[in-house]
PDB file of N, CA and C in Angstrom:
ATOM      1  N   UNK A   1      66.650 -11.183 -21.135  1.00  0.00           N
ATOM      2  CA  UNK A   1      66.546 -12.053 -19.992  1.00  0.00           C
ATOM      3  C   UNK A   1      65.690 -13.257 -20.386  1.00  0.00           C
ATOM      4  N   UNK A   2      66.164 -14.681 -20.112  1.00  0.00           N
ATOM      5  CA  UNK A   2      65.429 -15.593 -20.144  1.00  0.00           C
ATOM      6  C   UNK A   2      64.262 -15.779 -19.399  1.00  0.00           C
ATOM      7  N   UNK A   3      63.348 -16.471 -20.110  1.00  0.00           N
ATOM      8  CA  UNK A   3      62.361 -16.751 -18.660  1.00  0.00           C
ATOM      9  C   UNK A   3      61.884 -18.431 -18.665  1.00  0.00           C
ATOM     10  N   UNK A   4      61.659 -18.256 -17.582  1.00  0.00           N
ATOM     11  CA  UNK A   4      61.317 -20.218 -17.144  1.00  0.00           C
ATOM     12  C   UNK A   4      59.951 -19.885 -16.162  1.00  0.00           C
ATOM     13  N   UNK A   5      59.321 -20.842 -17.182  1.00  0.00           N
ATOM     14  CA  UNK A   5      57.856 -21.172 -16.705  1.00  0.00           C
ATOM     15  C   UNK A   5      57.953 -22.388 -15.161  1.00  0.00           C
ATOM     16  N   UNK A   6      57.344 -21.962 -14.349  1.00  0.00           N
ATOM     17  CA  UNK A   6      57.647 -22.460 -13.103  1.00  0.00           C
ATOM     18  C   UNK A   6      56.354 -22.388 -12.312  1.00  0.00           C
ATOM     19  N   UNK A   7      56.319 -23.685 -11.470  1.00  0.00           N
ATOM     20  CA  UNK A   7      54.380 -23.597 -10.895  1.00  0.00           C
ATOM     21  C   UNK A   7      54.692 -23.261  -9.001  1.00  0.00           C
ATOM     22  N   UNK A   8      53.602 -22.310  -8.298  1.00  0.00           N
ATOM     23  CA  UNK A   8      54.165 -22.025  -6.764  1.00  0.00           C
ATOM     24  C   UNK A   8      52.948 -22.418  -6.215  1.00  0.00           C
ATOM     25  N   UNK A   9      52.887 -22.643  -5.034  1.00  0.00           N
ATOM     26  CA  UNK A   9      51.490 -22.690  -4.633  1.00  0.00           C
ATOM     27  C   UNK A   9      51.784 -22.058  -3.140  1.00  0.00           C
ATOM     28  N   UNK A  10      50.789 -21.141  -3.466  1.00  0.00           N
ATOM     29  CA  UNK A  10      50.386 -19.937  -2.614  1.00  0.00           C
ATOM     30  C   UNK A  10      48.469 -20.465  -1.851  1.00  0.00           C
ATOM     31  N   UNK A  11      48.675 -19.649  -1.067  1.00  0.00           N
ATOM     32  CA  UNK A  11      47.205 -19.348   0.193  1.00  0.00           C
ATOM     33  C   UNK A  11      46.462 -19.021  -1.324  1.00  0.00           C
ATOM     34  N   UNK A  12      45.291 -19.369  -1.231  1.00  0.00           N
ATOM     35  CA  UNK A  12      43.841 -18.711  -2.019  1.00  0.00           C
ATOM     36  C   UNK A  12      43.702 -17.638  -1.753  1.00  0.00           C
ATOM     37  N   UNK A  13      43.594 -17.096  -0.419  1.00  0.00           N
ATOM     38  CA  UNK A  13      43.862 -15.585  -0.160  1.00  0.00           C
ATOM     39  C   UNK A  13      44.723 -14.595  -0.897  1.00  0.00           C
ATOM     40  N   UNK A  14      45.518 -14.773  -0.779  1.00  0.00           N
ATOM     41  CA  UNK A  14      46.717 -13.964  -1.289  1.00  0.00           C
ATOM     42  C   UNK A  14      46.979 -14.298  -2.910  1.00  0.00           C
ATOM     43  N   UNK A  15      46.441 -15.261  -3.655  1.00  0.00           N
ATOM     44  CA  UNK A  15      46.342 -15.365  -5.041  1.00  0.00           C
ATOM     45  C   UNK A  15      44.998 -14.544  -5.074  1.00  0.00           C
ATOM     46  N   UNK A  16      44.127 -14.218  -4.290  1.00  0.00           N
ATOM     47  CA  UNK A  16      42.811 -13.550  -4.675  1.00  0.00           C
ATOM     48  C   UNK A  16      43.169 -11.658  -4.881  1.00  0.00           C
ATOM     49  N   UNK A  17      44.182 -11.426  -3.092  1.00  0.00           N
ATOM     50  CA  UNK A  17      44.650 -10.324  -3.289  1.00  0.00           C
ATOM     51  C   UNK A  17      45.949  -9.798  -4.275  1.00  0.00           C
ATOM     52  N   UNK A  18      46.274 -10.581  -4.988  1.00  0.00           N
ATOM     53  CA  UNK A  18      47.557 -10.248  -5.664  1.00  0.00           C
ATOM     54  C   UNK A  18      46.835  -9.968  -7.214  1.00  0.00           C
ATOM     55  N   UNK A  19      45.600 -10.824  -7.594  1.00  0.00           N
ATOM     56  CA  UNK A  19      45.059 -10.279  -8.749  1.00  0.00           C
ATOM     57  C   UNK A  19      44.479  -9.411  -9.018  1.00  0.00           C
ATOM     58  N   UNK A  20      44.090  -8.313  -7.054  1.00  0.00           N
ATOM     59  CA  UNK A  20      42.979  -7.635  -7.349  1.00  0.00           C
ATOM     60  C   UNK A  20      44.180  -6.176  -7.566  1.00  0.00           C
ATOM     61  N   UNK A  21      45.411  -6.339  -7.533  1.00  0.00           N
ATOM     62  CA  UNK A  21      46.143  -5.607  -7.170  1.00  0.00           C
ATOM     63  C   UNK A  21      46.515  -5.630  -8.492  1.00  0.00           C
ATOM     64  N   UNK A  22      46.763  -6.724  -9.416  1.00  0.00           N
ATOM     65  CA  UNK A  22      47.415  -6.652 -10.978  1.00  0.00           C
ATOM     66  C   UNK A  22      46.805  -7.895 -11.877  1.00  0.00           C
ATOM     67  N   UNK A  23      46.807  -7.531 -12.611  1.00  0.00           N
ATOM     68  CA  UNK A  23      45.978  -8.686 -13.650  1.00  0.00           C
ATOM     69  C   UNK A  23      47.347  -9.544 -14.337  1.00  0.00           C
ATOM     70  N   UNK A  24      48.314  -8.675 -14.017  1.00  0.00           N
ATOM     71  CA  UNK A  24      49.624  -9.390 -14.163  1.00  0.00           C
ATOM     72  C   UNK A  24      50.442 -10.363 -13.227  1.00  0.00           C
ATOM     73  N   UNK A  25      50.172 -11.559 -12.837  1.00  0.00           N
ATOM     74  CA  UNK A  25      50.643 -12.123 -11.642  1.00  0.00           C
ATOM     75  C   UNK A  25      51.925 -12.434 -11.698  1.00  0.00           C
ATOM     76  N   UNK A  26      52.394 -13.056 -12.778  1.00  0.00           N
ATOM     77  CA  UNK A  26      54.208 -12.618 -12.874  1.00  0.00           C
ATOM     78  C   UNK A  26      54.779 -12.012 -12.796  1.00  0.00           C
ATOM     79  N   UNK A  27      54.493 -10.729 -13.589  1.00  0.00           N
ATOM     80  CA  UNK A  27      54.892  -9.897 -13.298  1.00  0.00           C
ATOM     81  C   UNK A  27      55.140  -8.902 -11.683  1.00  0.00           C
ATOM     82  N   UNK A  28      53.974  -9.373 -10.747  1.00  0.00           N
ATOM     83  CA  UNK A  28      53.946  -9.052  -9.611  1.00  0.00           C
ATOM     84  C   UNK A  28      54.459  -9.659  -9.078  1.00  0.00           C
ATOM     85  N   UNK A  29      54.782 -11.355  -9.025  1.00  0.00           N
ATOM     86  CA  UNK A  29      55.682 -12.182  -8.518  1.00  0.00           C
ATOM     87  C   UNK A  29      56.734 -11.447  -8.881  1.00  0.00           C
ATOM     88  N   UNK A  30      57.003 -11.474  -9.879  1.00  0.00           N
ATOM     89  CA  UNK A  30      58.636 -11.041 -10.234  1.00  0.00           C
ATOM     90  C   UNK A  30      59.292  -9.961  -9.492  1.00  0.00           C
ATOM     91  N   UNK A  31      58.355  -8.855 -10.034  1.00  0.00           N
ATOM     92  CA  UNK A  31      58.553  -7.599  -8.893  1.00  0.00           C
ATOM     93  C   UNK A  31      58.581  -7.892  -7.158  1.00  0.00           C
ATOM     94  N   UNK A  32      57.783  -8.664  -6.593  1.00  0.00           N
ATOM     95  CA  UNK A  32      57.961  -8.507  -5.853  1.00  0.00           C
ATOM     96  C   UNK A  32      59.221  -9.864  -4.687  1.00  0.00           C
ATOM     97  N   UNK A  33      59.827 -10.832  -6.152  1.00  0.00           N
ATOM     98  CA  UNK A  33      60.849 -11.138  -5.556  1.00  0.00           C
ATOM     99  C   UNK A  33      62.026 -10.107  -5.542  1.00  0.00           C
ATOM    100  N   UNK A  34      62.150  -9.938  -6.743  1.00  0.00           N
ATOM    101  CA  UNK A  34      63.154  -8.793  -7.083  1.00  0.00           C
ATOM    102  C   UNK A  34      63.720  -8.282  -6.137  1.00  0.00           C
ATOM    103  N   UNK A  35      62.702  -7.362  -5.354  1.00  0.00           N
ATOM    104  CA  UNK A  35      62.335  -6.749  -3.841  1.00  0.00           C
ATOM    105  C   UNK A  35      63.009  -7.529  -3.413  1.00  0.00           C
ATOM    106  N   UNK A  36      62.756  -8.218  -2.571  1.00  0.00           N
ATOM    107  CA  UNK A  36      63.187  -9.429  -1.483  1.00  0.00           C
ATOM    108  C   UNK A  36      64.275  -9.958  -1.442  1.00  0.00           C
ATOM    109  N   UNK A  37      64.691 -10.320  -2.865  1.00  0.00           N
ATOM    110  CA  UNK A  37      66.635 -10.315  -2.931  1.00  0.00           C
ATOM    111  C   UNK A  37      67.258  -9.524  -2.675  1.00  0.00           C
ATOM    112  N   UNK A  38      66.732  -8.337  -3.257  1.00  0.00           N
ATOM    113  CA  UNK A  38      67.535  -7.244  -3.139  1.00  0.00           C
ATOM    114  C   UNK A  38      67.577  -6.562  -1.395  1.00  0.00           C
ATOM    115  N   UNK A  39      66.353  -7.011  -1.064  1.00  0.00           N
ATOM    116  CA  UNK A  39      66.406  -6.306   0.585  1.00  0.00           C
ATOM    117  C   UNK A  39      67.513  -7.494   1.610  1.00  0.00           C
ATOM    118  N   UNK A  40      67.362  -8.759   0.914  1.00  0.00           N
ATOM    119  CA  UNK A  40      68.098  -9.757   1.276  1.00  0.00           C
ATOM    120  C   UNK A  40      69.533  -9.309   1.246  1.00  0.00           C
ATOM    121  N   UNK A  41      69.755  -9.202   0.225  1.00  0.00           N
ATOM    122  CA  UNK A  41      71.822  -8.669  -0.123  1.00  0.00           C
ATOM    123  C   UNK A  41      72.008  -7.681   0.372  1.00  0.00           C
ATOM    124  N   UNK A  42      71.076  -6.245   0.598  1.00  0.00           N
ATOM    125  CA  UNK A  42      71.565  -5.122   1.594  1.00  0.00           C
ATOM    126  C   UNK A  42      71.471  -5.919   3.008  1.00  0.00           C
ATOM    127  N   UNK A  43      70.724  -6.649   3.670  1.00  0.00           N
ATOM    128  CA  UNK A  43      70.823  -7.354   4.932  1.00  0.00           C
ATOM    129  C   UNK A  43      72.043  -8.093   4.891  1.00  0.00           C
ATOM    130  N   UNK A  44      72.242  -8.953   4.007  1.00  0.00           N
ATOM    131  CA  UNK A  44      73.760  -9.667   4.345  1.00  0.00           C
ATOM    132  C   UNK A  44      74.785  -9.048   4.226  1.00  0.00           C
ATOM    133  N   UNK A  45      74.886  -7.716   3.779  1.00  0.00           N
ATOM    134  CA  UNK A  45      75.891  -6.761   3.175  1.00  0.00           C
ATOM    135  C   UNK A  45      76.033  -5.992   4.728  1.00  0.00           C
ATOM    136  N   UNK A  46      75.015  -5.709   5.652  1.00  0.00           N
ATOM    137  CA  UNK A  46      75.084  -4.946   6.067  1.00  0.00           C
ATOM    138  C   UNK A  46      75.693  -5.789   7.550  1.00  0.00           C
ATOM    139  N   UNK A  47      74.841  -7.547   7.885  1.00  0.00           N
ATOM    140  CA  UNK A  47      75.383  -7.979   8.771  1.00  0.00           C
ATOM    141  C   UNK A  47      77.081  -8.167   8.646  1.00  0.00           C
ATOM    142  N   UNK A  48      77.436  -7.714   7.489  1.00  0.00           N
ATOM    143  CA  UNK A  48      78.711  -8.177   7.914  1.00  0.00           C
ATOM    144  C   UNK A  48      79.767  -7.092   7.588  1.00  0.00           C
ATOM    145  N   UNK A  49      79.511  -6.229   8.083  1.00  0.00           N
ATOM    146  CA  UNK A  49      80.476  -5.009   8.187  1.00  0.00           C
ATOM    147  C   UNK A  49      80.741  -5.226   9.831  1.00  0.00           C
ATOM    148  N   UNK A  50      82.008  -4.678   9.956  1.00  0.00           N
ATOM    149  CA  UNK A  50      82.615  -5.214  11.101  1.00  0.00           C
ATOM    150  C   UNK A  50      83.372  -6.594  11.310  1.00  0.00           C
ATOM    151  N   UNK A  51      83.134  -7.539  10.243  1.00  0.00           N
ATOM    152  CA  UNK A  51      83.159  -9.138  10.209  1.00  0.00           C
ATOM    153  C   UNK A  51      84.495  -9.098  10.868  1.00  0.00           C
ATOM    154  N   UNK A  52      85.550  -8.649  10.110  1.00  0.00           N
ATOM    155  CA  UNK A  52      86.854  -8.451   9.981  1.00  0.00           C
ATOM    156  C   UNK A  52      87.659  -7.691  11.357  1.00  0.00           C
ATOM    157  N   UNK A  53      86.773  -7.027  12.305  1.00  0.00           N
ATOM    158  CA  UNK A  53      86.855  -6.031  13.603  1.00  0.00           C
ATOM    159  C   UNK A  53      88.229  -7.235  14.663  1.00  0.00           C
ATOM    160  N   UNK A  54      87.483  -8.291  14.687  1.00  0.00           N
ATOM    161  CA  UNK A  54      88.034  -9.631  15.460  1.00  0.00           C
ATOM    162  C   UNK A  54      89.322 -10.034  15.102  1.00  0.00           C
ATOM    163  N   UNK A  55      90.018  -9.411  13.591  1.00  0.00           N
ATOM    164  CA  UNK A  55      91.034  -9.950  13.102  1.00  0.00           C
ATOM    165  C   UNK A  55      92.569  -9.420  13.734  1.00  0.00           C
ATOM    166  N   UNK A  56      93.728 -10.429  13.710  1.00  0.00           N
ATOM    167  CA  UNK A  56      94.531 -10.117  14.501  1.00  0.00           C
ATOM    168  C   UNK A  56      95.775  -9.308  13.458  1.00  0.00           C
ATOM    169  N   UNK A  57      95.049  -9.037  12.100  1.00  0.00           N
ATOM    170  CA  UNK A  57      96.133  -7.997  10.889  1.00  0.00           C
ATOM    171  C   UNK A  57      95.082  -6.988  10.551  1.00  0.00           C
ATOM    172  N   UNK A  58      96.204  -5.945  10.246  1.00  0.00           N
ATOM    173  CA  UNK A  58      95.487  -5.110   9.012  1.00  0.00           C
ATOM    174  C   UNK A  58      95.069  -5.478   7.884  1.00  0.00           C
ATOM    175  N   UNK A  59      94.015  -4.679   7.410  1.00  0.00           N
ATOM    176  CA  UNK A  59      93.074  -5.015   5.990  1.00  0.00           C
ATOM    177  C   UNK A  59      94.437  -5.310   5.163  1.00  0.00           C
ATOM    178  N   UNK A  60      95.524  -4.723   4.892  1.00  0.00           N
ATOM    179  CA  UNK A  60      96.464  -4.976   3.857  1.00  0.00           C
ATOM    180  C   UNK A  60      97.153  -6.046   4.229  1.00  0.00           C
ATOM    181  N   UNK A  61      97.554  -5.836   5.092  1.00  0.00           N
ATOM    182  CA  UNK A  61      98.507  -7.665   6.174  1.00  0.00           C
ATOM    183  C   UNK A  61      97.233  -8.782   5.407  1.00  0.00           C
ATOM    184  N   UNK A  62      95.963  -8.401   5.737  1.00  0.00           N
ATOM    185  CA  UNK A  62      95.463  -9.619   5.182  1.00  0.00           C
ATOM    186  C   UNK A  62      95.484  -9.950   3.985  1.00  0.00           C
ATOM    187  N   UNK A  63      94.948  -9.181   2.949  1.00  0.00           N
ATOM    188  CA  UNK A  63      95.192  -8.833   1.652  1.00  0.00           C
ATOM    189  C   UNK A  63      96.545  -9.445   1.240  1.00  0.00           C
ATOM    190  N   UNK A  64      97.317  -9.132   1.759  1.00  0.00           N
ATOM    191  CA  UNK A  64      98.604  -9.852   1.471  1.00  0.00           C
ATOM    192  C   UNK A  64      99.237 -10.999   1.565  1.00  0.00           C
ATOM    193  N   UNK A  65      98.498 -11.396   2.970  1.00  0.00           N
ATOM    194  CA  UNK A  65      98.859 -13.056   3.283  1.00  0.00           C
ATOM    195  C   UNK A  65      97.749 -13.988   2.172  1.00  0.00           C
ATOM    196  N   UNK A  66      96.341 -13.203   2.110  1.00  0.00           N
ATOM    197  CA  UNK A  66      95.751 -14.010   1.268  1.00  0.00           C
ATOM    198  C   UNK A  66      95.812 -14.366  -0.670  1.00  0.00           C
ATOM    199  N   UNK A  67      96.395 -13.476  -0.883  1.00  0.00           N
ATOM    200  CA  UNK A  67      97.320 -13.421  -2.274  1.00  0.00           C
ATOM    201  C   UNK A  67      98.300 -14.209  -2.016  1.00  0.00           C
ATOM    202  N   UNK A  68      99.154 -14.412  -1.306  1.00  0.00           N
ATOM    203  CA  UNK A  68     100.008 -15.253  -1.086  1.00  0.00           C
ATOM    204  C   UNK A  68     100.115 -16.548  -0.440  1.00  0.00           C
ATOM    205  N   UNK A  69      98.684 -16.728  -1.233  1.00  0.00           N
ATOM    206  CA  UNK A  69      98.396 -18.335   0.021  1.00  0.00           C
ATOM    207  C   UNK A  69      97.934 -18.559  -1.743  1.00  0.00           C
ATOM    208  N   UNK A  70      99.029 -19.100  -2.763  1.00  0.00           N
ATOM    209  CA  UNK A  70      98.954 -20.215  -4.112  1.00  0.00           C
ATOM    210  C   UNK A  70      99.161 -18.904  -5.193  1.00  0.00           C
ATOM    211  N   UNK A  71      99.962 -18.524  -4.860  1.00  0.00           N
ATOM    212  CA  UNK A  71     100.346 -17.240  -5.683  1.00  0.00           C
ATOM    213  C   UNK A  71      99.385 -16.369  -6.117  1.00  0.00           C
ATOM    214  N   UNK A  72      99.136 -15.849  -7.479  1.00  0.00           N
ATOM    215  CA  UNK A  72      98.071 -15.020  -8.235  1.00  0.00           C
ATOM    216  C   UNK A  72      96.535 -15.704  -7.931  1.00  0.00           C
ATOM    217  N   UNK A  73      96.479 -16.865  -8.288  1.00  0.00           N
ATOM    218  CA  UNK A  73      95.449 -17.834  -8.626  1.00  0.00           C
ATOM    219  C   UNK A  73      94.284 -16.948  -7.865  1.00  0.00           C
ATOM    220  N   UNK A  74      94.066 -16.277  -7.962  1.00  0.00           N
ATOM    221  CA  UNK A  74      92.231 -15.298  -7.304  1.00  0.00           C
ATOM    222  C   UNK A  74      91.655 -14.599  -8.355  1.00  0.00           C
ATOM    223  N   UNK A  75      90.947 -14.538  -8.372  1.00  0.00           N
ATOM    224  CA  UNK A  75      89.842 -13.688  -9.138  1.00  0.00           C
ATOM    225  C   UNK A  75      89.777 -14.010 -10.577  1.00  0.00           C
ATOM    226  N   UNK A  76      90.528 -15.354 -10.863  1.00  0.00           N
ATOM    227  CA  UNK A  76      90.700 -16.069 -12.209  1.00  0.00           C
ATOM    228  C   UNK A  76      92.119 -15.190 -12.889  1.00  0.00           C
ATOM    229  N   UNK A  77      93.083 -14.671 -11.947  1.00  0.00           N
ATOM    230  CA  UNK A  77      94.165 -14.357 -12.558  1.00  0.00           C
ATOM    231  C   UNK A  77      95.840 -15.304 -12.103  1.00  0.00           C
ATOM    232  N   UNK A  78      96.250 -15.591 -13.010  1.00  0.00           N
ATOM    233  CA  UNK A  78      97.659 -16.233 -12.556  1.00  0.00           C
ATOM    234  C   UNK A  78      98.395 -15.263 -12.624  1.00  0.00           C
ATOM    235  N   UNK A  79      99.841 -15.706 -12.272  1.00  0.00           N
ATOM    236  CA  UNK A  79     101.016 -15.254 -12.277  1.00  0.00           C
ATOM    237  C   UNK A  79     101.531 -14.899 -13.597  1.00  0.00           C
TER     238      UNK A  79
END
């Protein structure tokens, strides 16, 4: 994994409590974005079950009309 040096500016507080917690502050940044995406994509994953409830086809009717809207051309495959 690459890494990129990058500057944030945070509360004095919370740079005081994040060092007393790890002497590693990237590493705790890191970890604790990590977290946060990841709780992020189960939240968007989860608002949108049902999305499709409103639709006036079946999952395959759709599937089908949408393959057939410029032939193959999806998922980087042609005809």
């Amino acid at each position: 994994m690459a890494l990129t040096k990058t500057s944030i500016t945070i509360p004095d507080e919370l740079l005081q409590e994040a060092r007393a917690v790890s002497t590693n502050f990237s590493g705790l940044v890191t970890e604790a974005l990590t977290e946060y995406l990841r709780q992020r994509r189960t939240q968007k994953a989860m608002e949108s079950f049902g999305a499709w409830e409103k639709g006036n086809e079946d999952g395959v009717a759709t599937v089908n009309r949408l393959r057939s809207e410029g032939g193959r051309d999806y998922a980087g495959r042609t005809d």
